[in-house]
N, C-alpha and C. Protein backbone atom coordinates (compact mmCIF):
# COMPACT_ATOMS: atom_id res chain seq x y z
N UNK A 1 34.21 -120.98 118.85
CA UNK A 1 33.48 -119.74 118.94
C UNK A 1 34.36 -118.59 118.48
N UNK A 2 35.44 -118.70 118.59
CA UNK A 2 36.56 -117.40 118.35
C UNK A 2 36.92 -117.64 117.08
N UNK A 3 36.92 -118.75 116.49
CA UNK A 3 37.50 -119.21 114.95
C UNK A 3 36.14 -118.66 114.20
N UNK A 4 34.63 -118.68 114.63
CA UNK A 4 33.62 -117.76 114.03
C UNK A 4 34.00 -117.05 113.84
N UNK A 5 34.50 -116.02 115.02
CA UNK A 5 34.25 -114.68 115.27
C UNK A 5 35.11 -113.81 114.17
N UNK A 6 36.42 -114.75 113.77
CA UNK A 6 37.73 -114.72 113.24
C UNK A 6 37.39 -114.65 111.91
N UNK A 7 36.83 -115.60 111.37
CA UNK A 7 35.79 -115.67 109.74
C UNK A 7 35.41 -114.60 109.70
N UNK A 8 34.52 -114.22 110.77
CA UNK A 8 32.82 -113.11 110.53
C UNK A 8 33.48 -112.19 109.87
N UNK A 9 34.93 -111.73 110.82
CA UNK A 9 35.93 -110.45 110.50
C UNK A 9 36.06 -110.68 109.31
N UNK A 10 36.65 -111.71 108.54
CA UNK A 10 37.92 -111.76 107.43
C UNK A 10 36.76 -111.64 106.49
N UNK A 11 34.86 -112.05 106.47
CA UNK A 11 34.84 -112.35 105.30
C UNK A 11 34.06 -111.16 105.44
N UNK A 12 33.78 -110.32 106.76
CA UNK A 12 32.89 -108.58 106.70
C UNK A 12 34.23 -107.50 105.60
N UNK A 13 35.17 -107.77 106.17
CA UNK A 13 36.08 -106.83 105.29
C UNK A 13 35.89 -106.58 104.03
N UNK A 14 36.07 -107.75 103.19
CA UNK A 14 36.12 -107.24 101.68
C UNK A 14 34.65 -106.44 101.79
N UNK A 15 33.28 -106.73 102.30
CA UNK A 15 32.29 -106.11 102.36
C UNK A 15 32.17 -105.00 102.65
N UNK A 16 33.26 -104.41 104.16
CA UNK A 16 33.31 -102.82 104.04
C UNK A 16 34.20 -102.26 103.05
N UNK A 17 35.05 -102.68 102.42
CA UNK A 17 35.86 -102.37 101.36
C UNK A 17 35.20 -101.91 100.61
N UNK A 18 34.11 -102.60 99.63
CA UNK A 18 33.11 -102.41 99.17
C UNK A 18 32.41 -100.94 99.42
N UNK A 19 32.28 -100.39 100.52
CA UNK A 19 30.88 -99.62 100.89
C UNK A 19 31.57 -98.38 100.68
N UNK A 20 31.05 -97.44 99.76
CA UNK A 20 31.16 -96.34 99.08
C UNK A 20 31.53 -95.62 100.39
N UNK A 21 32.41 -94.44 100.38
CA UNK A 21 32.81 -93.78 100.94
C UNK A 21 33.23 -92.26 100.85
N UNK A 22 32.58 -91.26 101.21
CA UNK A 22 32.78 -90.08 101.12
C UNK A 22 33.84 -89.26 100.37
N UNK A 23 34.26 -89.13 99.10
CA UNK A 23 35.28 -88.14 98.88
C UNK A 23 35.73 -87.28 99.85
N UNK A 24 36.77 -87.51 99.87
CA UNK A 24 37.61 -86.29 100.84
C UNK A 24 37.76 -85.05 99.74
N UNK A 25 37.37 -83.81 100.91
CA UNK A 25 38.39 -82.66 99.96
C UNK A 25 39.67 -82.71 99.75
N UNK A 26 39.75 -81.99 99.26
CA UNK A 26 41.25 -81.58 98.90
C UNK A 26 41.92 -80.48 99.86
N UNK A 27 42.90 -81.01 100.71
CA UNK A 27 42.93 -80.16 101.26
C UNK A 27 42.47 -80.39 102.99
N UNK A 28 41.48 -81.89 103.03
CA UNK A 28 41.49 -81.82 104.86
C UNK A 28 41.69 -83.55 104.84
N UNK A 29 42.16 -83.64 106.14
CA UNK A 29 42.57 -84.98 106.58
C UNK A 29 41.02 -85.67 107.27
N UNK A 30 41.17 -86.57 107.19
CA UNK A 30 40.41 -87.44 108.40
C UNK A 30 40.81 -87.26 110.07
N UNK A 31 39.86 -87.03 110.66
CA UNK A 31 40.12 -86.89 111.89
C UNK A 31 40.63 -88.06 112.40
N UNK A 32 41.77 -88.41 113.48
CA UNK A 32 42.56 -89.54 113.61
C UNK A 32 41.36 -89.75 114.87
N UNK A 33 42.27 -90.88 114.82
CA UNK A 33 41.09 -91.92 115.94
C UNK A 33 41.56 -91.95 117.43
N UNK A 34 40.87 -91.66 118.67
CA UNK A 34 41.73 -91.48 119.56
C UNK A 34 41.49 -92.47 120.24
N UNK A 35 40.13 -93.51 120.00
CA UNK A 35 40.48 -94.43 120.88
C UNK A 35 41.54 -95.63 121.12
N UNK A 36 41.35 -96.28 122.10
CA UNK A 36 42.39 -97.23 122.18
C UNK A 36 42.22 -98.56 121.47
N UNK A 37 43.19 -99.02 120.69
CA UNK A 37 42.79 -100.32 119.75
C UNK A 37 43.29 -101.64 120.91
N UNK A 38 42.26 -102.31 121.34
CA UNK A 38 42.93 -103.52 122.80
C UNK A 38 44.27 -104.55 121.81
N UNK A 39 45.21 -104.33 122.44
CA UNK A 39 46.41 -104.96 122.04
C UNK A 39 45.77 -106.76 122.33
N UNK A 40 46.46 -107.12 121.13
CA UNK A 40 46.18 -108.84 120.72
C UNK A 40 47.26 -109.66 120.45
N UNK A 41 47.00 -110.75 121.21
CA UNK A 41 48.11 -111.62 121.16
C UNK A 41 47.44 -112.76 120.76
N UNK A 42 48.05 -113.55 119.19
CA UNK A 42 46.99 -114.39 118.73
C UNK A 42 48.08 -116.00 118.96
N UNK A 43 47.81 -116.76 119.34
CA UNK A 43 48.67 -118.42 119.14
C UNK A 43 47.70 -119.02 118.76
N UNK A 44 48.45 -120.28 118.16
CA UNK A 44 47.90 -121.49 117.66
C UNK A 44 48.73 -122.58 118.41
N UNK A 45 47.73 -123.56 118.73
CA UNK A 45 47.93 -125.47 119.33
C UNK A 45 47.06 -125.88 118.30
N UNK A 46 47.71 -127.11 118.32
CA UNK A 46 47.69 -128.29 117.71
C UNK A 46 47.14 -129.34 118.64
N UNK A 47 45.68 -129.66 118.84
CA UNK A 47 45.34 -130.53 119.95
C UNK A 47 45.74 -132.13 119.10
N UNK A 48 45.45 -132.02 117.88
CA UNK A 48 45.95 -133.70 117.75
C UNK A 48 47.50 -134.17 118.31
N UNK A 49 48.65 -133.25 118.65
CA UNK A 49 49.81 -133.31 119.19
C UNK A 49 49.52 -134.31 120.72
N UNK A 50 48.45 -133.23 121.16
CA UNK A 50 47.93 -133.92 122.89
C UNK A 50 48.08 -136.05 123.10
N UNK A 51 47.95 -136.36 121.85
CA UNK A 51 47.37 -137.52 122.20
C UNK A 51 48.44 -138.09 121.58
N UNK A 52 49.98 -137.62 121.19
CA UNK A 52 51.49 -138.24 120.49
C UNK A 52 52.00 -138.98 121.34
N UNK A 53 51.62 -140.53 121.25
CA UNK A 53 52.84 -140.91 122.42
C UNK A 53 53.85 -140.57 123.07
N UNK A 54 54.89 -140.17 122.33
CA UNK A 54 56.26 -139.81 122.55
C UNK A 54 56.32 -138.13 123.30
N UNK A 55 55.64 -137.10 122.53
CA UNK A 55 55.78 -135.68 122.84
C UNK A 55 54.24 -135.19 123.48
N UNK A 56 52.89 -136.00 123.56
CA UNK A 56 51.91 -135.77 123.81
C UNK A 56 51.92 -135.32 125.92
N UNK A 57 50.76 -134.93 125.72
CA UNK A 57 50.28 -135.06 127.10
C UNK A 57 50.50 -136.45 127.68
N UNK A 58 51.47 -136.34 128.76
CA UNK A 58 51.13 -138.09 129.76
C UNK A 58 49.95 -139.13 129.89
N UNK A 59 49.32 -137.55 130.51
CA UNK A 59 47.90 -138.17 131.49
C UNK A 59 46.94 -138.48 130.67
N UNK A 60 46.96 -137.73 129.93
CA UNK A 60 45.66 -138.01 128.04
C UNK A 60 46.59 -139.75 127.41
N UNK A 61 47.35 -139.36 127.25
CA UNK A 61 47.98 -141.07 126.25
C UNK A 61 47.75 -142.09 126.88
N UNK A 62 48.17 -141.74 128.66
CA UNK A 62 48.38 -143.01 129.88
C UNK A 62 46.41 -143.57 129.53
N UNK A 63 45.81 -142.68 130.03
CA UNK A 63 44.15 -142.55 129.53
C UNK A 63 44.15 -143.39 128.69
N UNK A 64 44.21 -143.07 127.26
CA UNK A 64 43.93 -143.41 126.07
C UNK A 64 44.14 -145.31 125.89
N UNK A 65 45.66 -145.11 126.00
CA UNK A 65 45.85 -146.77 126.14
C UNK A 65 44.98 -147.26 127.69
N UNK A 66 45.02 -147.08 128.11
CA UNK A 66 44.09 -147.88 129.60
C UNK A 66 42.70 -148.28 129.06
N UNK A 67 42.60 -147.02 128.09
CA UNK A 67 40.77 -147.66 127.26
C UNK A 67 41.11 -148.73 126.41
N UNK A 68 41.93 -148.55 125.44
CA UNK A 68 42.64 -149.13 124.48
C UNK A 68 42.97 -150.66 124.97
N UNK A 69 43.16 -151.01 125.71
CA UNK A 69 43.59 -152.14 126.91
C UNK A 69 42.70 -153.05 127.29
N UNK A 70 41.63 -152.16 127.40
CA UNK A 70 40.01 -152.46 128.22
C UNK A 70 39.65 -153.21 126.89
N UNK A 71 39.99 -152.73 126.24
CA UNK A 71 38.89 -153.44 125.10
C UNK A 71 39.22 -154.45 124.03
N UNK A 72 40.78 -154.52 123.97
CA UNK A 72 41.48 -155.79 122.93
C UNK A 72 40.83 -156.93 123.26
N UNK A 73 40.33 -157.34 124.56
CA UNK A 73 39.36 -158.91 124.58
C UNK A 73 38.21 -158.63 123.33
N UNK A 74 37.77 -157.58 123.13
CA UNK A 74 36.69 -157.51 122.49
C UNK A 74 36.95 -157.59 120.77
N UNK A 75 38.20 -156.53 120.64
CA UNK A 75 38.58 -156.61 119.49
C UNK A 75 39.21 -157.95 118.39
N UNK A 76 39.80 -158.22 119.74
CA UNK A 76 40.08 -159.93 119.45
C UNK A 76 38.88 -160.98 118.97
N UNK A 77 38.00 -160.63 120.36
CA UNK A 77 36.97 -161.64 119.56
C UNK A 77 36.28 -161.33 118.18
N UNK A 78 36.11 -159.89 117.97
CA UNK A 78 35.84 -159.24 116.66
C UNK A 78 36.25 -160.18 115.84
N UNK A 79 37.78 -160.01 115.49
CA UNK A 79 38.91 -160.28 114.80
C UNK A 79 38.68 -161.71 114.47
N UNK A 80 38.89 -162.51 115.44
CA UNK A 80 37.69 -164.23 115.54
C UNK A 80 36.89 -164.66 114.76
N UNK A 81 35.60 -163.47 114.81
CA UNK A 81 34.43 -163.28 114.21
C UNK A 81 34.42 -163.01 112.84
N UNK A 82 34.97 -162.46 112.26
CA UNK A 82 35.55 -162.12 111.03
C UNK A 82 36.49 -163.40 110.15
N UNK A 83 37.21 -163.71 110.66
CA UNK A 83 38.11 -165.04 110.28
C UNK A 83 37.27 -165.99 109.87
N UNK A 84 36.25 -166.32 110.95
CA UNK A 84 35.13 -167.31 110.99
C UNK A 84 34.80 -167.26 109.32
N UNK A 85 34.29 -166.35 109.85
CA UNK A 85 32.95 -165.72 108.16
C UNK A 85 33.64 -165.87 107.25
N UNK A 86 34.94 -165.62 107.25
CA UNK A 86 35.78 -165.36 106.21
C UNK A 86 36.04 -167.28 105.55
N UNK A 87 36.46 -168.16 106.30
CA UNK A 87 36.23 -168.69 106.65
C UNK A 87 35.15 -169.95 106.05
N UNK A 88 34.28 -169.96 106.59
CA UNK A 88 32.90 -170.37 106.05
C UNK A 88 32.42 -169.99 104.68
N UNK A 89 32.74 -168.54 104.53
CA UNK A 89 32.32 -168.05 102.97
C UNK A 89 33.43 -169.04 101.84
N UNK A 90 34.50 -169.01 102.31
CA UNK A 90 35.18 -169.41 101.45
C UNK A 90 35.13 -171.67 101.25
N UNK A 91 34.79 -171.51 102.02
CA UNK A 91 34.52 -173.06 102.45
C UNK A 91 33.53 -173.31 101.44
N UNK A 92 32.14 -172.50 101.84
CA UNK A 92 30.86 -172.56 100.91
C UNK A 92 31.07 -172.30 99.23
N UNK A 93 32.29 -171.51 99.26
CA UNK A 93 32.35 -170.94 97.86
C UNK A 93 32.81 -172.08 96.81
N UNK A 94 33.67 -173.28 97.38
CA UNK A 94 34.69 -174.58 97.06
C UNK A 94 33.40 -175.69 96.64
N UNK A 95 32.28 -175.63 97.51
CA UNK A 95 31.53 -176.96 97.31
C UNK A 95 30.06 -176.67 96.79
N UNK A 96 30.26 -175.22 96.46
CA UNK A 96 28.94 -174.64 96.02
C UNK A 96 28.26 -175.77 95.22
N UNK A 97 29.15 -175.93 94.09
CA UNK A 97 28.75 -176.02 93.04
C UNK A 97 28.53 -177.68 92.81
N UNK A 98 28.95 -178.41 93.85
CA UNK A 98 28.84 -180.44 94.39
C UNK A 98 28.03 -180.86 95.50
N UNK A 99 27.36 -179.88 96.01
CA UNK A 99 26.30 -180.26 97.26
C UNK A 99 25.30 -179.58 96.40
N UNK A 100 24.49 -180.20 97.38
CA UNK A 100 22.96 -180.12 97.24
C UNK A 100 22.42 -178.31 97.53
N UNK A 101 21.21 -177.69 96.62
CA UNK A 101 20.93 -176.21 97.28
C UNK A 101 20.26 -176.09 98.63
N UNK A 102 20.00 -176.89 99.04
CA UNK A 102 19.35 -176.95 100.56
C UNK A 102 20.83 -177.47 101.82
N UNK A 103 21.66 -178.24 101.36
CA UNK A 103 22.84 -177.83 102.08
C UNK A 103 23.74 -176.03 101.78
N UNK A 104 24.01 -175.92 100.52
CA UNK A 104 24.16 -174.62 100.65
C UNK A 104 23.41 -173.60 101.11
N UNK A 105 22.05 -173.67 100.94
CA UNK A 105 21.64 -172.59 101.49
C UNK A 105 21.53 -172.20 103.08
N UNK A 106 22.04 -173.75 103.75
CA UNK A 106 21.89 -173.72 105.07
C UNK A 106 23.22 -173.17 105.68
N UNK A 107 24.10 -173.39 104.95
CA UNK A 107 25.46 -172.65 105.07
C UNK A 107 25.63 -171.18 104.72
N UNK A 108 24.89 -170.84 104.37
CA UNK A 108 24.69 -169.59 103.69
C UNK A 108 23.73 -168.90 105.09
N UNK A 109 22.97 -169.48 104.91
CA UNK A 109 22.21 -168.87 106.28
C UNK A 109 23.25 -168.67 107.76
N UNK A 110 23.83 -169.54 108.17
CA UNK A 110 24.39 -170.22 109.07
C UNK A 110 25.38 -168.55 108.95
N UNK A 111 25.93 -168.60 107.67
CA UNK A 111 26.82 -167.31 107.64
C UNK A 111 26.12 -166.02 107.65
N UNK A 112 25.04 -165.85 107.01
CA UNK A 112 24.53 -164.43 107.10
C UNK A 112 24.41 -164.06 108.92
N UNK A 113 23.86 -164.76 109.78
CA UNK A 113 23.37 -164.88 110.87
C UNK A 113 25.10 -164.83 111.77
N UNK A 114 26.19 -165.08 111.07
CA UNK A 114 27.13 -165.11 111.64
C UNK A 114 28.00 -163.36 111.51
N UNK A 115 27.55 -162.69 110.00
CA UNK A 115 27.55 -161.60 109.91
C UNK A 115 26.85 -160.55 110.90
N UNK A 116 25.56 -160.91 110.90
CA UNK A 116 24.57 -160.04 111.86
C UNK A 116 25.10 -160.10 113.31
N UNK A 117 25.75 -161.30 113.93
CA UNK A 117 26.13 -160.87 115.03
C UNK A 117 27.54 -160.40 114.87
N UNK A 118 28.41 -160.17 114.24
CA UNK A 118 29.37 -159.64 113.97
C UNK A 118 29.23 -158.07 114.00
N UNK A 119 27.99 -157.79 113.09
CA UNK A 119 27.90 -156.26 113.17
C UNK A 119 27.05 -155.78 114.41
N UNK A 120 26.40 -156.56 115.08
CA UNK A 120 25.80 -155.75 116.06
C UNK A 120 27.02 -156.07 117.59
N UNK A 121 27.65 -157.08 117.49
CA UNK A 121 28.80 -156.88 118.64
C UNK A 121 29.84 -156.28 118.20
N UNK A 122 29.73 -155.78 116.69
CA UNK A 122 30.87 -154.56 116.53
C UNK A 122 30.31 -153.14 116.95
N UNK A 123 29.16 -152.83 116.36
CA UNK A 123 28.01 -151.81 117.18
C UNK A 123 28.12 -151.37 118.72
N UNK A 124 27.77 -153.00 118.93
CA UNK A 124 27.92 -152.82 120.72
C UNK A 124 29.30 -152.14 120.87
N UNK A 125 30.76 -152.83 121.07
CA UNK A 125 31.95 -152.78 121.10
C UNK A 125 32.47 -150.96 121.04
N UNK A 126 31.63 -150.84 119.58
CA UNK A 126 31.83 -149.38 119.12
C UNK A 126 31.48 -147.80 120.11
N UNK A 127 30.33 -148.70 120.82
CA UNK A 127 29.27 -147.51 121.40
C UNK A 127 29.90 -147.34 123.10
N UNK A 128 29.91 -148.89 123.66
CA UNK A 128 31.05 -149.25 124.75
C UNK A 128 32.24 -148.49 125.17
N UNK A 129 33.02 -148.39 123.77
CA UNK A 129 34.15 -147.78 124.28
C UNK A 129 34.29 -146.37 123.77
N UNK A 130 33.44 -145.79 122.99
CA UNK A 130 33.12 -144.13 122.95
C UNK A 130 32.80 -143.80 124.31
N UNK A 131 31.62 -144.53 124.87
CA UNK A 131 31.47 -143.89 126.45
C UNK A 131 32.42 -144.02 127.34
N UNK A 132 33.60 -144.89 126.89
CA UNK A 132 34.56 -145.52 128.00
C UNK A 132 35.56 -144.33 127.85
N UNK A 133 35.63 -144.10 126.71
CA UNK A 133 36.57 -142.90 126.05
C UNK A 133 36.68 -141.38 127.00
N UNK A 134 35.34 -141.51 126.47
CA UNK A 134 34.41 -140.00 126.96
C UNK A 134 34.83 -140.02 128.55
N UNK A 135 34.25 -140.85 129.22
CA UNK A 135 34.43 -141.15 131.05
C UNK A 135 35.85 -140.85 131.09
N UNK A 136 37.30 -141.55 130.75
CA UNK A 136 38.54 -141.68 130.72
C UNK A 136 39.11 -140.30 130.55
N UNK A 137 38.57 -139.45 129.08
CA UNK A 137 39.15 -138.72 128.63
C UNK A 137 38.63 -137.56 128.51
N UNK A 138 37.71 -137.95 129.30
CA UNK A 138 36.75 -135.98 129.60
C UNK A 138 37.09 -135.52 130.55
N UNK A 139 37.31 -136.00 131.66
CA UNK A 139 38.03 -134.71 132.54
C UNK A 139 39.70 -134.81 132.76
N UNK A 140 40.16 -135.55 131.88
CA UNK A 140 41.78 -134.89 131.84
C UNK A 140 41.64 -133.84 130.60
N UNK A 141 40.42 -134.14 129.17
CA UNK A 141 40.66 -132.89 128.50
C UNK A 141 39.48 -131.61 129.24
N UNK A 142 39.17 -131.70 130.25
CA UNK A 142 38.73 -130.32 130.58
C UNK A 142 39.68 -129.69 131.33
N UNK A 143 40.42 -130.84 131.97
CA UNK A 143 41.39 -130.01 132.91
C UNK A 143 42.43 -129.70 132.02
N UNK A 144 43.03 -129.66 130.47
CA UNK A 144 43.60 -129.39 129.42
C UNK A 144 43.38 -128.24 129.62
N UNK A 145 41.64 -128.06 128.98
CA UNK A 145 40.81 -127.25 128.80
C UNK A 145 41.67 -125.51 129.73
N UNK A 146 41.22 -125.88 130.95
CA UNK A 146 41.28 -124.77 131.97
C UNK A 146 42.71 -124.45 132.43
N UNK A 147 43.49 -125.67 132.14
CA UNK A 147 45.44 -125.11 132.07
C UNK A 147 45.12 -124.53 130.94
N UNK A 148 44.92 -124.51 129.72
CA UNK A 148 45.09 -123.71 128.64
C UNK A 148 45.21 -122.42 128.49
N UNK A 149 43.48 -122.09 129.57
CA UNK A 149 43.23 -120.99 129.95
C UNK A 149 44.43 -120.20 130.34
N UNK A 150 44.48 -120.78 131.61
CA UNK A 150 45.66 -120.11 132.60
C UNK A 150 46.81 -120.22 132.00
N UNK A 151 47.52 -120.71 130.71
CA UNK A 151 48.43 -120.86 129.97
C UNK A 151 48.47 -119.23 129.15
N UNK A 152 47.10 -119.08 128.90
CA UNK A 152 46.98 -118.24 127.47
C UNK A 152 46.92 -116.56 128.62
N UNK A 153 46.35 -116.79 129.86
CA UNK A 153 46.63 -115.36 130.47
C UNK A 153 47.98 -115.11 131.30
N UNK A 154 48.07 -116.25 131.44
CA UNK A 154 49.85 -116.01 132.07
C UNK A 154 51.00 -115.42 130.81
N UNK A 155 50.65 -115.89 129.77
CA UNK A 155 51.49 -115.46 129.08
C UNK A 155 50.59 -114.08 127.88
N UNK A 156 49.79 -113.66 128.67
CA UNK A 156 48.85 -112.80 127.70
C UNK A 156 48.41 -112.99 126.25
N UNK A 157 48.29 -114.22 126.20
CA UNK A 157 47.15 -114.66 125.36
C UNK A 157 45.93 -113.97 124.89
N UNK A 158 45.43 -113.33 123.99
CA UNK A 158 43.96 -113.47 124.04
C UNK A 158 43.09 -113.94 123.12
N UNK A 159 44.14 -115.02 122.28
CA UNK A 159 43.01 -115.82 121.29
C UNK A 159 43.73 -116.66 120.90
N UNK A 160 43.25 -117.77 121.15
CA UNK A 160 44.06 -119.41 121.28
C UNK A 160 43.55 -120.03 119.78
N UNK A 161 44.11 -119.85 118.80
CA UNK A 161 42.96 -121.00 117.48
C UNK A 161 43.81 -122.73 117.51
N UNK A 162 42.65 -123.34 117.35
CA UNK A 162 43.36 -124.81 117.09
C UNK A 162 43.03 -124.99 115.87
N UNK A 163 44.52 -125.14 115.59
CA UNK A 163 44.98 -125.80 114.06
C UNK A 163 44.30 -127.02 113.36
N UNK A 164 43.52 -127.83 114.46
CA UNK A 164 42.97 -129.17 114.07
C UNK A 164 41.97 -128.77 113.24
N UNK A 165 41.04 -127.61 113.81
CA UNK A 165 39.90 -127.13 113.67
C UNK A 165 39.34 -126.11 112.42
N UNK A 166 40.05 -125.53 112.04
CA UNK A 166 40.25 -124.48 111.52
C UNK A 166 41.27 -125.26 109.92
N UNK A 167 40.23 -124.74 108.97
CA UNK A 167 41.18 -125.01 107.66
C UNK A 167 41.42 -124.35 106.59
N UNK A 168 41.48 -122.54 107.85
CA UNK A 168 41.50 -121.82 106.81
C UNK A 168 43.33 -121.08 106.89
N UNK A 169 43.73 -121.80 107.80
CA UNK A 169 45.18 -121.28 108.25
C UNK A 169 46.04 -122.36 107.09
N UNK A 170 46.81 -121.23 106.08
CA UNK A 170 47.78 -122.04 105.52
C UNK A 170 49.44 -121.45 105.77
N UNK A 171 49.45 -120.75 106.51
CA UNK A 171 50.60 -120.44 106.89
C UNK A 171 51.29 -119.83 108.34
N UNK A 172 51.53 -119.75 109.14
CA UNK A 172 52.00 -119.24 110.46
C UNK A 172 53.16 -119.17 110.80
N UNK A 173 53.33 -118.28 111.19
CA UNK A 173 54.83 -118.35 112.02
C UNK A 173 54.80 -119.75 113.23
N UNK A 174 56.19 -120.21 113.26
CA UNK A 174 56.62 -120.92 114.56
C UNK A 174 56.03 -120.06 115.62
N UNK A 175 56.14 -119.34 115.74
CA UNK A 175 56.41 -118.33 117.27
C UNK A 175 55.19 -118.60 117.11
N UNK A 176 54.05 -118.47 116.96
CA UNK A 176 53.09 -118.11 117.18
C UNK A 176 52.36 -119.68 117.80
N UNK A 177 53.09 -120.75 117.29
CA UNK A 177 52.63 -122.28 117.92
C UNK A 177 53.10 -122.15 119.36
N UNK A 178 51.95 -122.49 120.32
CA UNK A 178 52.25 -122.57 121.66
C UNK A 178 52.71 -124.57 122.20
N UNK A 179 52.00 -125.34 121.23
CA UNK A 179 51.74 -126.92 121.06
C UNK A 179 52.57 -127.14 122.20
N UNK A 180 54.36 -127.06 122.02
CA UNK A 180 55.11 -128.01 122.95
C UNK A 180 54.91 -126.86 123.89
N UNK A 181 55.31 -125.90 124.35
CA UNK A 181 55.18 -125.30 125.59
C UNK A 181 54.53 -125.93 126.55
N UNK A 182 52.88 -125.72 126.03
CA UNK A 182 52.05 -125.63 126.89
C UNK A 182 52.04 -127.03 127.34
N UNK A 183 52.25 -128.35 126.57
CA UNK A 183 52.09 -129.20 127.01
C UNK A 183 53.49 -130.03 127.57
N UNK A 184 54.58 -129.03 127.52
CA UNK A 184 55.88 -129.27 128.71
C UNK A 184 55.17 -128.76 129.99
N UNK A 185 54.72 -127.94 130.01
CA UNK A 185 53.52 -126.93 131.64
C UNK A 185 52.81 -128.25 132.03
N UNK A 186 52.27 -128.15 130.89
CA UNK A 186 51.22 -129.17 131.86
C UNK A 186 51.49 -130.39 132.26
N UNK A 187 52.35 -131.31 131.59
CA UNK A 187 52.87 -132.25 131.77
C UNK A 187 53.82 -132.15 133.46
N UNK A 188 54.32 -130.81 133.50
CA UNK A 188 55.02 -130.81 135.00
C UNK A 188 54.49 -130.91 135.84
N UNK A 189 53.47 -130.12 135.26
CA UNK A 189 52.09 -129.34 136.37
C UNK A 189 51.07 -131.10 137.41
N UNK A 190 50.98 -131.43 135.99
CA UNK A 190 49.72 -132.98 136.13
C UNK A 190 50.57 -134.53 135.80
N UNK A 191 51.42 -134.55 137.01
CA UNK A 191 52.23 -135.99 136.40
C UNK A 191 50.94 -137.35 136.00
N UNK A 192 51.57 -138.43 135.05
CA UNK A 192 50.44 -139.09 134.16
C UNK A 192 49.95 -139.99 135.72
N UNK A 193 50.84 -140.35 136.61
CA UNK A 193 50.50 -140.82 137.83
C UNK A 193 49.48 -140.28 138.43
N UNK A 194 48.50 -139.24 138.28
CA UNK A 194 47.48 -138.90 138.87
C UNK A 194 46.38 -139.99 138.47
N UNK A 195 45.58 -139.79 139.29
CA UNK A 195 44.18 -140.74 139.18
C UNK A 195 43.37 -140.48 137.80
N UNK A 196 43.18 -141.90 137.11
CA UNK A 196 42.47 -141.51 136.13
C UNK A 196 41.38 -142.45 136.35
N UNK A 197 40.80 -142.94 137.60
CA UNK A 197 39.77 -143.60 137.88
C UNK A 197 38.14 -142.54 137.92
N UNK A 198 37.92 -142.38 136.82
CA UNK A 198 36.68 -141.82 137.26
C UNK A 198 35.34 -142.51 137.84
């Protein structure tokens, strides 16, 4: 919502640039402006950092692999499933051409039908562990979420952009990356030993 708001600005400008503007005399100034301009403090994070083994968030990675874990029986059998086909196709491909078309075609069948359940228990597998994901990894990233917050007003923050998001940033200062800070804070704050049983 703030990376909008951030555009709306950059791409209204050249537009008031644009908009004809009164000759000044010669001779008088513009009246100066007396109101107050609200002082801004802008940082950038890097949320793909969150999920770095080594320098990431604990409690998000510890998460991540625990799903990751949950599901190698599945991926394995995938992996199985695939070999098979692989497998069979190549088997069928050797004797195509010395059996009969009613033995090949039954091998052929035998494999298409071995494909179809391949893709719909990869489907399944796929949809399984997005929700497993989501459950695991939605409320350690909301509680991200709301340290962030309290990250960005403790240190007077008032506009957080993520770098993931945004591809219109090609240059920044260091200083202005909050990435390891915030997630040395939070990491003190939320050891990965907290409950991630939702």
């Amino acid at each position: 919502m703030a990376a909008i708001a951030f555009f709306a600005a950059i791409s209204a400008s050249p537009v008031l640039a644009q908009t004809a503007k009164p000759a000044a005399t010669p001779g008088t100034t513009a009246p100066a402006q007396t109101g107050n301009m609200p002082e801004t403090k802008i940082a950038l994070v890097d949320t793909d950092e969150f999920l770095n083994e080594k320098t990431g968030i604990t409690r998000l990675v510890t998460a991540a692999k625990k799903v990751e874990g949950e599901f190698q029986p599945r991926r394995g059998e995938l992996q199985t499933l695939q070999q098979q086909i692989q497998k069979a196709t190549d088997d069928l491909a050797k004797v195509i051409n010395v059996q009969s078309q009613a033995v090949s075609q039954q091998q052929q069948d035998k494999i298409d039908q071995m494909k179809k359940d391949y893709q719909r228990k990869g489907e399944d597998a796929q949809a399984a562990y997005q929700k497993r994901l989501q459950e695991m990894l939605g409320p350690v990233y909301d509680e991200i979420g709301k340290a962030l917050d309290g990250f960005a007003k403790s240190h007077g923050i008032t506009l957080i952009l993520d770098v993931t998001k945004i591809q219109g940033i090609v240059s920044a200062s260091e200083s202005l990356d909050i990435t390891k800070p915030f997630i040395n804070e939070f990491n003190s704050k939320n050891p990965a030993t907290a409950s991630l049983n939702p």
